[in-house]
C-alpha atoms as a PDB file:
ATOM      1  CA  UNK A   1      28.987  38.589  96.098  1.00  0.00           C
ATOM      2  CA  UNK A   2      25.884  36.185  96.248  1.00  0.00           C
ATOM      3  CA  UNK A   3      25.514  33.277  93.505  1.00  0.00           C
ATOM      4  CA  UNK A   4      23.082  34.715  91.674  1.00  0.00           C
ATOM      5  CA  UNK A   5      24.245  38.062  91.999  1.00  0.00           C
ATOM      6  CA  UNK A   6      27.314  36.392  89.833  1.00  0.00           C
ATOM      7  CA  UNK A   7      25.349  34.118  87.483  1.00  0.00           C
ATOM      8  CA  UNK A   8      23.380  37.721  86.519  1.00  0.00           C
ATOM      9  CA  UNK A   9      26.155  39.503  85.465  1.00  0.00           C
ATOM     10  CA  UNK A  10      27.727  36.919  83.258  1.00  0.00           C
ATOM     11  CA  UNK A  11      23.837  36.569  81.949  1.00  0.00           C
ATOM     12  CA  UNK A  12      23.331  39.776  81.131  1.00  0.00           C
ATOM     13  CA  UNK A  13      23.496  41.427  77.410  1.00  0.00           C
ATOM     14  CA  UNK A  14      25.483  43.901  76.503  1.00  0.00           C
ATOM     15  CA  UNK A  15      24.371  47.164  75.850  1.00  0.00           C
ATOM     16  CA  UNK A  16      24.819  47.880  71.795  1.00  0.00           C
ATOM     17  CA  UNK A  17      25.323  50.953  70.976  1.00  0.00           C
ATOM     18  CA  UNK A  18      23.308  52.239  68.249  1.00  0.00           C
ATOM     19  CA  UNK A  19      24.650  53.503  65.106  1.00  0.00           C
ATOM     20  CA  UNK A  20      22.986  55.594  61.875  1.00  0.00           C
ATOM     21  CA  UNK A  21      20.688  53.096  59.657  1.00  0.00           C
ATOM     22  CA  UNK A  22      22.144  52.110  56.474  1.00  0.00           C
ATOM     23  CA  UNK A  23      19.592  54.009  53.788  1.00  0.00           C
ATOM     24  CA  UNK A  24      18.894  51.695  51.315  1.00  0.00           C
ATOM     25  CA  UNK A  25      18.537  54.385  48.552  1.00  0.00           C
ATOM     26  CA  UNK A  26      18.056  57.903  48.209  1.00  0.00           C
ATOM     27  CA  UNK A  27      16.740  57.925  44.829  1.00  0.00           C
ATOM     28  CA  UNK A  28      13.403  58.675  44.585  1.00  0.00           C
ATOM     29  CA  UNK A  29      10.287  56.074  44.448  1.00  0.00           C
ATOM     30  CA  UNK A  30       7.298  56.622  42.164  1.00  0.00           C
ATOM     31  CA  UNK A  31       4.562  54.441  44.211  1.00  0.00           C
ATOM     32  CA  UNK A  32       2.737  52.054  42.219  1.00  0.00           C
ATOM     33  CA  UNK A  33      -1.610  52.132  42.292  1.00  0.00           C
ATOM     34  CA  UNK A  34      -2.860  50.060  45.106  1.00  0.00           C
ATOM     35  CA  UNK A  35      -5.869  48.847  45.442  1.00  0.00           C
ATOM     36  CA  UNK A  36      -7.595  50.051  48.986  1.00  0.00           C
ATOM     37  CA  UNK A  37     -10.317  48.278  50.724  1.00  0.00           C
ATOM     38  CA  UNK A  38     -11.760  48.357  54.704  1.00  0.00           C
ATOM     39  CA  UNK A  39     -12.328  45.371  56.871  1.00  0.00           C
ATOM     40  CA  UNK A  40     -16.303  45.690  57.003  1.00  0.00           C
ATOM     41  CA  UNK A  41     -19.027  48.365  55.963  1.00  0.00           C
ATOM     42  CA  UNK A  42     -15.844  51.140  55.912  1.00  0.00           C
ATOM     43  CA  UNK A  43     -16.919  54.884  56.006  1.00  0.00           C
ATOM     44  CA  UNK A  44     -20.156  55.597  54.083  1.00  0.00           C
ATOM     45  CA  UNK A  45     -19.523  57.348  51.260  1.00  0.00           C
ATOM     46  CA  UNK A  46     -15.730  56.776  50.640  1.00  0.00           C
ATOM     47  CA  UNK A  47     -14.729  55.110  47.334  1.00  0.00           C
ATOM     48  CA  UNK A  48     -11.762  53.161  48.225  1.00  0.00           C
ATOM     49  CA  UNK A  49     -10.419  53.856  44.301  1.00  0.00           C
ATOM     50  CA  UNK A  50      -9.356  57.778  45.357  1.00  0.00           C
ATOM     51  CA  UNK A  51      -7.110  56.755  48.022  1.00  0.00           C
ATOM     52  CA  UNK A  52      -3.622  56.903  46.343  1.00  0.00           C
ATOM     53  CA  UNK A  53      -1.509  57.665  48.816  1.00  0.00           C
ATOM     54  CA  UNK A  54      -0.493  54.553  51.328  1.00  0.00           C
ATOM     55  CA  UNK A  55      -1.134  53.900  54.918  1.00  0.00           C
ATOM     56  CA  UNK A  56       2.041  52.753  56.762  1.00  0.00           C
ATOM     57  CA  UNK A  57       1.549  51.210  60.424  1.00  0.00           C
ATOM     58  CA  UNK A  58       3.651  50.759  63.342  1.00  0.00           C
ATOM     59  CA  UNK A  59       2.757  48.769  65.715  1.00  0.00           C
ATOM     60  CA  UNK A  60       4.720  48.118  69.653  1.00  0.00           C
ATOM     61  CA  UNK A  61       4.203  48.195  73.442  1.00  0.00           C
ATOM     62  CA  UNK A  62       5.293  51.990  74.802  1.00  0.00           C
ATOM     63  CA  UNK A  63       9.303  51.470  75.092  1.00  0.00           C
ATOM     64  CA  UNK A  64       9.240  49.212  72.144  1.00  0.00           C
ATOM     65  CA  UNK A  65      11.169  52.290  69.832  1.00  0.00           C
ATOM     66  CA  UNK A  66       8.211  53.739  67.709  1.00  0.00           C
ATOM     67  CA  UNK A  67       8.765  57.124  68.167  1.00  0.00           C
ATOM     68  CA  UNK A  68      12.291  56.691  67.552  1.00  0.00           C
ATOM     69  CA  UNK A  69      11.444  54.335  64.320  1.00  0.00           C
ATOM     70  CA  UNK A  70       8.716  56.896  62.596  1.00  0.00           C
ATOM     71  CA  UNK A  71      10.995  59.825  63.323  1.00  0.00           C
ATOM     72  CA  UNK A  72      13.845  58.050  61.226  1.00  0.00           C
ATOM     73  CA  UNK A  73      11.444  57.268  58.561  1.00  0.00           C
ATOM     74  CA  UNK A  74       9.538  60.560  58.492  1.00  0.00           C
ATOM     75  CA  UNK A  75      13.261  61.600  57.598  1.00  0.00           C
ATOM     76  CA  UNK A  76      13.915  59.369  55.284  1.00  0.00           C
ATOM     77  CA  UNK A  77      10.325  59.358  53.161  1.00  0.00           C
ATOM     78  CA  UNK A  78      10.369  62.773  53.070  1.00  0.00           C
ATOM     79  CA  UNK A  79      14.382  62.873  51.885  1.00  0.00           C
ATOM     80  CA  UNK A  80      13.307  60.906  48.723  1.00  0.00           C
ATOM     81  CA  UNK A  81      10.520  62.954  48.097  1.00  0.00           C
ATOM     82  CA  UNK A  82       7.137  61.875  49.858  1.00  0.00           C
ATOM     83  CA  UNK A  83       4.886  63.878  51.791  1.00  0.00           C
ATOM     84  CA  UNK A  84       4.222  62.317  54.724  1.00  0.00           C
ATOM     85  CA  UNK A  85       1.262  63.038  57.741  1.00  0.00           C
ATOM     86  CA  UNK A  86       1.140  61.386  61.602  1.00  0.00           C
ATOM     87  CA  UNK A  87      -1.662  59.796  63.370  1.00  0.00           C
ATOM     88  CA  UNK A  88      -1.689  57.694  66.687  1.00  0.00           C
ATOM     89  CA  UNK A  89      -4.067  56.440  69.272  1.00  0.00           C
ATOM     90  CA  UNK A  90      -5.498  59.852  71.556  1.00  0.00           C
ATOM     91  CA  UNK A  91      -4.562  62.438  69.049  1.00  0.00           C
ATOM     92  CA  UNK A  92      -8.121  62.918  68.461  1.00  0.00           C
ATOM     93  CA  UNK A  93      -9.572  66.827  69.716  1.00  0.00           C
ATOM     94  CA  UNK A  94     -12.839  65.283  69.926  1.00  0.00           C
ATOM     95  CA  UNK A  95     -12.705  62.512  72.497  1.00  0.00           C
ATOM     96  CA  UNK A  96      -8.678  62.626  73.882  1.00  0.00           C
ATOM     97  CA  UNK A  97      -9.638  64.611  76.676  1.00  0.00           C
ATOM     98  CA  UNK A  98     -12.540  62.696  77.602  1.00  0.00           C
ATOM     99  CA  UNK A  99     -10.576  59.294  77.316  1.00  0.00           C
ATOM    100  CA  UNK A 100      -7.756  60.620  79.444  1.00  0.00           C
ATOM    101  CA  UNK A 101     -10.189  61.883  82.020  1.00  0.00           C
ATOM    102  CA  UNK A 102     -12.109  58.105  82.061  1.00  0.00           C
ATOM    103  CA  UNK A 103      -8.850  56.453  82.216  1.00  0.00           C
ATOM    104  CA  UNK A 104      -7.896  58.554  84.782  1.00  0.00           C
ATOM    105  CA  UNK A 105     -10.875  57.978  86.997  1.00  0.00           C
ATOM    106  CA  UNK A 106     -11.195  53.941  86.100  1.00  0.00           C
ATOM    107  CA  UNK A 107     -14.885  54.863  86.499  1.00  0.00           C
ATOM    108  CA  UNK A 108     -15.845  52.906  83.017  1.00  0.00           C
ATOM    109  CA  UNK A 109     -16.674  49.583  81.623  1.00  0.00           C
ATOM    110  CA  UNK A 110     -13.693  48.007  79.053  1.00  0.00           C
ATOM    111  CA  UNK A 111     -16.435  47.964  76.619  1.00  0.00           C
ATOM    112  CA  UNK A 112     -17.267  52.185  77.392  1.00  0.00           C
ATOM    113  CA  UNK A 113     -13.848  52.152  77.233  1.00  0.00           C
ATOM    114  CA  UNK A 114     -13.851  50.122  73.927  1.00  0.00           C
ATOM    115  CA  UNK A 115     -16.084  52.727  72.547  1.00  0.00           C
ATOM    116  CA  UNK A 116     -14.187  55.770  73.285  1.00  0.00           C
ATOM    117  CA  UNK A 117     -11.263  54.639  71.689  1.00  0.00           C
ATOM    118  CA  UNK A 118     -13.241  53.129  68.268  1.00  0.00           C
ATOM    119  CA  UNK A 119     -14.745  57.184  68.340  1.00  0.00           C
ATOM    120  CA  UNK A 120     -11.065  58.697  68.977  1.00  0.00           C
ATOM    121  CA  UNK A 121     -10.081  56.432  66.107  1.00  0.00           C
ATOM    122  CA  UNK A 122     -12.941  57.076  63.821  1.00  0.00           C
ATOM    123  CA  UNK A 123     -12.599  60.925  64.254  1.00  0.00           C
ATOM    124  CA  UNK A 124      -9.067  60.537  62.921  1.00  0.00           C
ATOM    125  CA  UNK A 125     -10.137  57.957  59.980  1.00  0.00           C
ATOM    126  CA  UNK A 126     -12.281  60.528  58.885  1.00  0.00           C
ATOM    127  CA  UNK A 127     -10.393  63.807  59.354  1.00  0.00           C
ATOM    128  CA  UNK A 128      -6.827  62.926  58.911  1.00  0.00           C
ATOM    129  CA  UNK A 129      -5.783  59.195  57.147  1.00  0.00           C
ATOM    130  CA  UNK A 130      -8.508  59.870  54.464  1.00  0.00           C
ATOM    131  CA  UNK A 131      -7.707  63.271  53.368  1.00  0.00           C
ATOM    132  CA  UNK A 132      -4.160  62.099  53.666  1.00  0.00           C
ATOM    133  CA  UNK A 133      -4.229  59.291  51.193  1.00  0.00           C
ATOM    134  CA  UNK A 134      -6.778  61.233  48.776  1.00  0.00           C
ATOM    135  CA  UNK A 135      -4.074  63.856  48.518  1.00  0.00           C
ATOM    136  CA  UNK A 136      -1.423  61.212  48.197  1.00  0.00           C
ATOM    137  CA  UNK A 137       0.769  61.439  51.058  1.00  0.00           C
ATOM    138  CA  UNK A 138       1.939  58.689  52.906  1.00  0.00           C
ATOM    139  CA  UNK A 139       0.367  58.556  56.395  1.00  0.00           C
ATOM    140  CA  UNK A 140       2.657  56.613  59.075  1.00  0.00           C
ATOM    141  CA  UNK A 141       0.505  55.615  62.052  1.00  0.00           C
ATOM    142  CA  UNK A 142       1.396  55.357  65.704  1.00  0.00           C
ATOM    143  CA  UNK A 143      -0.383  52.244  66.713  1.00  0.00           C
ATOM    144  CA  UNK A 144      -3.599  51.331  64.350  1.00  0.00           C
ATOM    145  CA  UNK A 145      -6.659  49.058  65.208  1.00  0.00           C
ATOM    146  CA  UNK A 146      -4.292  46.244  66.618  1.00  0.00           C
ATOM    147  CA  UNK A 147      -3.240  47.476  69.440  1.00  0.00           C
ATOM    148  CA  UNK A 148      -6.546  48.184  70.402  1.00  0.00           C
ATOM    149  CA  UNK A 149      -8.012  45.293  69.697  1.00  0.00           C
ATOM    150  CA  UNK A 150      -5.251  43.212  71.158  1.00  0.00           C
ATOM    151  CA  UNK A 151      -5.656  45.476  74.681  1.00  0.00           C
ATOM    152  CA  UNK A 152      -9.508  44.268  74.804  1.00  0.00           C
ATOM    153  CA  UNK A 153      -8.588  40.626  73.511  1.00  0.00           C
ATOM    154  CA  UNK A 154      -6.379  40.520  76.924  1.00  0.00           C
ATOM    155  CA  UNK A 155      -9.468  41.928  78.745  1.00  0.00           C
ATOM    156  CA  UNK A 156     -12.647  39.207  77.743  1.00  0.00           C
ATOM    157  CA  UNK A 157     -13.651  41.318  74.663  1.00  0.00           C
ATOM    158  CA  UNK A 158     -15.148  39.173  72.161  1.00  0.00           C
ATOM    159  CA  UNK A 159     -13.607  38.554  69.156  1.00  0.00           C
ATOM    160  CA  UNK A 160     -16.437  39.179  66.966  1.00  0.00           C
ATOM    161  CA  UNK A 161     -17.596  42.369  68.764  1.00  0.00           C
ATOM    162  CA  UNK A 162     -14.475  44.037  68.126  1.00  0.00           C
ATOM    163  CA  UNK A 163     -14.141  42.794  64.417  1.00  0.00           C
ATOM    164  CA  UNK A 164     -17.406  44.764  63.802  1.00  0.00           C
ATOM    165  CA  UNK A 165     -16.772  48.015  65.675  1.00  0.00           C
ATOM    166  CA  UNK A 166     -13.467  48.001  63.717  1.00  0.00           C
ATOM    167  CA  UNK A 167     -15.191  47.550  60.535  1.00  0.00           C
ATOM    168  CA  UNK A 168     -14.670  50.718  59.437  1.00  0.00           C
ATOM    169  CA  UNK A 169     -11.230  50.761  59.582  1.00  0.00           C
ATOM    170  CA  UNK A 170      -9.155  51.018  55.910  1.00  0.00           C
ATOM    171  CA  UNK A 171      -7.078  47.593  55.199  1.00  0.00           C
ATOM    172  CA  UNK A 172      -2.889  49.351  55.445  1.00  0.00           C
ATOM    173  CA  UNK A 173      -0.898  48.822  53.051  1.00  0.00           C
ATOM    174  CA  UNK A 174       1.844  47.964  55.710  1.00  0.00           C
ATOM    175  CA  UNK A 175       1.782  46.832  59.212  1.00  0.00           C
ATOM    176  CA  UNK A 176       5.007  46.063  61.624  1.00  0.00           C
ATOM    177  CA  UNK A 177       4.571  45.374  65.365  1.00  0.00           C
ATOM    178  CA  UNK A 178       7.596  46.164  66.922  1.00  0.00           C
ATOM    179  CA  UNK A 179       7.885  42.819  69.366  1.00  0.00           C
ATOM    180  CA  UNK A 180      10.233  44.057  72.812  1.00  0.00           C
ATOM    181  CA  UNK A 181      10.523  41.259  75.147  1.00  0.00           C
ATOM    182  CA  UNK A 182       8.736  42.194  78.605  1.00  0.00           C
ATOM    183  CA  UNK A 183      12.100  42.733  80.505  1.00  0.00           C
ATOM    184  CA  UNK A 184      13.655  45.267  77.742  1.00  0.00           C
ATOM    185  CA  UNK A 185      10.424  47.103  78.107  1.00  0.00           C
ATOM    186  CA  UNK A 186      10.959  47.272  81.745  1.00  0.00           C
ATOM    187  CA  UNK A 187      14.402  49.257  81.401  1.00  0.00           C
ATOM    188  CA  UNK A 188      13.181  51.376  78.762  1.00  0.00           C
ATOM    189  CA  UNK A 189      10.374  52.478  80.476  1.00  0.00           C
ATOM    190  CA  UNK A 190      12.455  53.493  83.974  1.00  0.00           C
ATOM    191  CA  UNK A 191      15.407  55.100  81.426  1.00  0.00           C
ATOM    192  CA  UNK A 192      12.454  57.156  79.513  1.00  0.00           C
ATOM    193  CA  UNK A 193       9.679  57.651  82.794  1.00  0.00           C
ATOM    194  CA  UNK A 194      11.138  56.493  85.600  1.00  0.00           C
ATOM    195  CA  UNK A 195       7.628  54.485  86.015  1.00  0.00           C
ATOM    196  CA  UNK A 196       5.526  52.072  84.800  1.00  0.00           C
ATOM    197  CA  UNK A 197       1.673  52.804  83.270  1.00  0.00           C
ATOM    198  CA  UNK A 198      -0.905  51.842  85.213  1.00  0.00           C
ATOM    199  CA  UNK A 199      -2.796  50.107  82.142  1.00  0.00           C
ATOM    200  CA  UNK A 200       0.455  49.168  79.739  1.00  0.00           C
ATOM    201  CA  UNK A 201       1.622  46.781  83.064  1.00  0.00           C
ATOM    202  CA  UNK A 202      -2.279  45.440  83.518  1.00  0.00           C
ATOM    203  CA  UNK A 203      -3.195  46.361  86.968  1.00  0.00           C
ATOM    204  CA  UNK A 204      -6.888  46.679  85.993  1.00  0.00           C
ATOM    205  CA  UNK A 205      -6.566  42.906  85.149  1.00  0.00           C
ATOM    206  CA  UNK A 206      -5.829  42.127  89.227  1.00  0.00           C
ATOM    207  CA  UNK A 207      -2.729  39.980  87.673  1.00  0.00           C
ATOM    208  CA  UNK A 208      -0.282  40.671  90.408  1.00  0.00           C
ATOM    209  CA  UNK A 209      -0.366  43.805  93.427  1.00  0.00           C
ATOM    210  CA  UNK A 210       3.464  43.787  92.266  1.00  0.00           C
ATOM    211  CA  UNK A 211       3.572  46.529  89.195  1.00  0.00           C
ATOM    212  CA  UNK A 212       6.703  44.622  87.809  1.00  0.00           C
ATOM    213  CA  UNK A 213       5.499  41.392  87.798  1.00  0.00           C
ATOM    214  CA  UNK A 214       2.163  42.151  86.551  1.00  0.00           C
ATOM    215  CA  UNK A 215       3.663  44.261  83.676  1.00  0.00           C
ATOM    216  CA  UNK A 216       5.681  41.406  82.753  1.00  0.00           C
ATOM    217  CA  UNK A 217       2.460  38.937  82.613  1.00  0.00           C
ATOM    218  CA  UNK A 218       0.322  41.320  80.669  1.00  0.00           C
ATOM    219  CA  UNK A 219       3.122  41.896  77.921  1.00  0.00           C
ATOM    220  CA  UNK A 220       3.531  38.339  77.445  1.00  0.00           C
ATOM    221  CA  UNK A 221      -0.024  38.164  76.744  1.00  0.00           C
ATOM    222  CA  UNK A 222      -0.125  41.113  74.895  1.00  0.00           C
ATOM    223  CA  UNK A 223       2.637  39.298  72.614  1.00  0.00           C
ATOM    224  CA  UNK A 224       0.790  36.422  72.569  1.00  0.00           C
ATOM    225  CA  UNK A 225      -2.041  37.592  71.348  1.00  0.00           C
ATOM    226  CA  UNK A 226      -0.433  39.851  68.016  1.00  0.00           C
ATOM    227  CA  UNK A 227       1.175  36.884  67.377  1.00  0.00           C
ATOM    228  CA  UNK A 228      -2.325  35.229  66.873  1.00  0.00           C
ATOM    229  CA  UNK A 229      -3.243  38.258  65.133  1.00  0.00           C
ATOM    230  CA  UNK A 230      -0.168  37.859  62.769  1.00  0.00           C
ATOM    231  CA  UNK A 231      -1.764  34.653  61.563  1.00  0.00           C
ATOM    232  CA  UNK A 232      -5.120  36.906  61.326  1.00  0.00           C
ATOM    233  CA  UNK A 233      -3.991  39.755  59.462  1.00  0.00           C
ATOM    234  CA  UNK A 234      -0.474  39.004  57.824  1.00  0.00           C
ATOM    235  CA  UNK A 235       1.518  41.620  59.346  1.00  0.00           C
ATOM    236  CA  UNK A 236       5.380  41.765  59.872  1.00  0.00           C
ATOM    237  CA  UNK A 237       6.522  41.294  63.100  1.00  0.00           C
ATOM    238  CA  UNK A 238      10.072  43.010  63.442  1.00  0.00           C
ATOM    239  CA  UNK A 239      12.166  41.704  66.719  1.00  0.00           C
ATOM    240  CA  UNK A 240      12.945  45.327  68.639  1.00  0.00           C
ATOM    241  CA  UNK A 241      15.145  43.872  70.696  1.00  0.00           C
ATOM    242  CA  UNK A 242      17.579  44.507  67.963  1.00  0.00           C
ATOM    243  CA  UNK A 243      19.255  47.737  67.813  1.00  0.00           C
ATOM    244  CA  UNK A 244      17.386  50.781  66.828  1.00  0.00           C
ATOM    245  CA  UNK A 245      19.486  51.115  63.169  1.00  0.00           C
ATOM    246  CA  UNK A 246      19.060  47.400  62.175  1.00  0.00           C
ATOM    247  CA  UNK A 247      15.163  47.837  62.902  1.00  0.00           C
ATOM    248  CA  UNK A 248      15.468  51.054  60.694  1.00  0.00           C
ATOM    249  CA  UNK A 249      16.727  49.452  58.015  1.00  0.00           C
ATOM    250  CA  UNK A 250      14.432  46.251  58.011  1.00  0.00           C
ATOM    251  CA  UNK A 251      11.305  49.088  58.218  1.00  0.00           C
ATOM    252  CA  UNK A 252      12.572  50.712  55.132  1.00  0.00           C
ATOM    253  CA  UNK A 253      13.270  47.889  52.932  1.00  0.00           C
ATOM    254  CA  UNK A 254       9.567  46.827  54.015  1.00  0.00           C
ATOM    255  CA  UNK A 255       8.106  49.746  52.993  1.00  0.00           C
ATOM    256  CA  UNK A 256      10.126  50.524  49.747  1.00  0.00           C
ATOM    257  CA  UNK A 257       8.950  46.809  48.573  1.00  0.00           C
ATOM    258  CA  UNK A 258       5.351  48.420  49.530  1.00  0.00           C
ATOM    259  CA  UNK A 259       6.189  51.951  46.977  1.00  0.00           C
ATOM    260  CA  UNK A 260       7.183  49.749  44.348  1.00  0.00           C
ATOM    261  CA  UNK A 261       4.963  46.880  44.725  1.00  0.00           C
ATOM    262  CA  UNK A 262       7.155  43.977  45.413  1.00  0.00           C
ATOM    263  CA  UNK A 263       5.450  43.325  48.662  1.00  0.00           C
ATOM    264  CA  UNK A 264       1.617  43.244  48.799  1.00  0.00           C
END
């Protein structure tokens, strides 16, 4: 056996197996009035005062555990007593097709592509997070605005630009980004797809003609750049190299300090 074969074994991390998260409480929560407001001009017409239900986000590369994450907490709202509804990014029936089919074709500019995600966002703003909260229900998102504008950051989007088209977004009342280091998200990936995506490893960037080793330098700028945002808009990052029960638990205590209003 070669060296380095040798000095990667005793280098590598065990595998922990995962166990069932510790709930916190089952009693249930009463949420306390929050005040809502949006980034910019918001949605014309909306009066942030009838939103009284609370808009949870969950932020992470694909592989970083979010589906697993707001499956457990879907579970565990809804076991104390909340109603709870889903959004994510391309869930929209008005523009997913369309997005799919210009992603597919890399026949569009980053800002048409820009664009198509704001109006895939927008549609679900509109039609889904807002009647959500006016009816009270918790609304867990699958990715929000961040991820978005974090993707463009990475591509020579401007700062400003993006602040504006996103001014319409509502303010959450929670955001954690899910931070997997580049080489987790590697094995996850191959144990969940057997493949890497085309745009989550950055070949449209030109970084590498090697998928692995371009994946690995556009999710260490992705990383970089929500932890810039972090400073921006005071989210929690949540280390999801942990395993999946301990990130469970850290998510719920979050969000309970959120229902009662310990955390703001």
């Amino acid at each position: 056996m070669s060296t380095a074969s040798q000095k990667a074994r005793k280098t590598r991390k065990p595998v922990l197996a995962d166990r069932e998260p510790q709930i916190l409480s089952s009693d249930v929560v009463v949420p306390t009035r929050s005040a809502k407001r949006f980034y910019g001009a918001g949605i014309p017409g909306v009066q942030p005062d009838e939103l009284q239900g609370r808009l949870i986000v969950i932020e992470g590369a694909d592989g970083s555990g979010r589906s697993t994450q707001l499956a457990r907490l879907v579970d565990w709202l809804e076991g104390t007593g909340h109603a709870t509804t889903q959004v994510g990014l391309k869930r929209s029936t008005l523009v997913s097709g369309e997005l799919d089919e210009a992603k597919r074709g890399n026949i569009v500019s980053q800002r048409t592509l820009s664009l198509f995600y704001a109006t895939d966002f927008a549609d679900q703003l509109e039609n889904v997070i807002l009647p959500g909260l006016r009816a009270g229900y918790i609304v867990l998102a699958d990715r929000y605005i961040y991820t978005l504008m974090a993707r463009d950051r990475v591509r020579g989007v401007e700062g400003a630009w993006l602040k504006n088209l996103y001014g319409m977004a509502l303010v959450p009342d929670a955001v954690f980004y899910l931070q997997v280091s580049p080489e987790n998200l590697i094995q996850r990936n191959f144990a969940k797809d057997f493949a890497l995506d085309y745009w989550e490893s950055g070949m449209d960037l030109g970084l590498s003609r090697d998928i692995f080793s371009s994946f690995v330098e556009y999710q260490k700028r992705i990383i970089a750049t929500f932890q810039d945002m972090q400073r921006e808009f005071g989210f929690t990052i949540v280390d999801g190299d942990q395993p999946p029960a301990e990130v469970q638990e850290q998510l719920q205590a979050g969000i309970r300090g959120v229902l009662v209003g310990t955390v703001k």
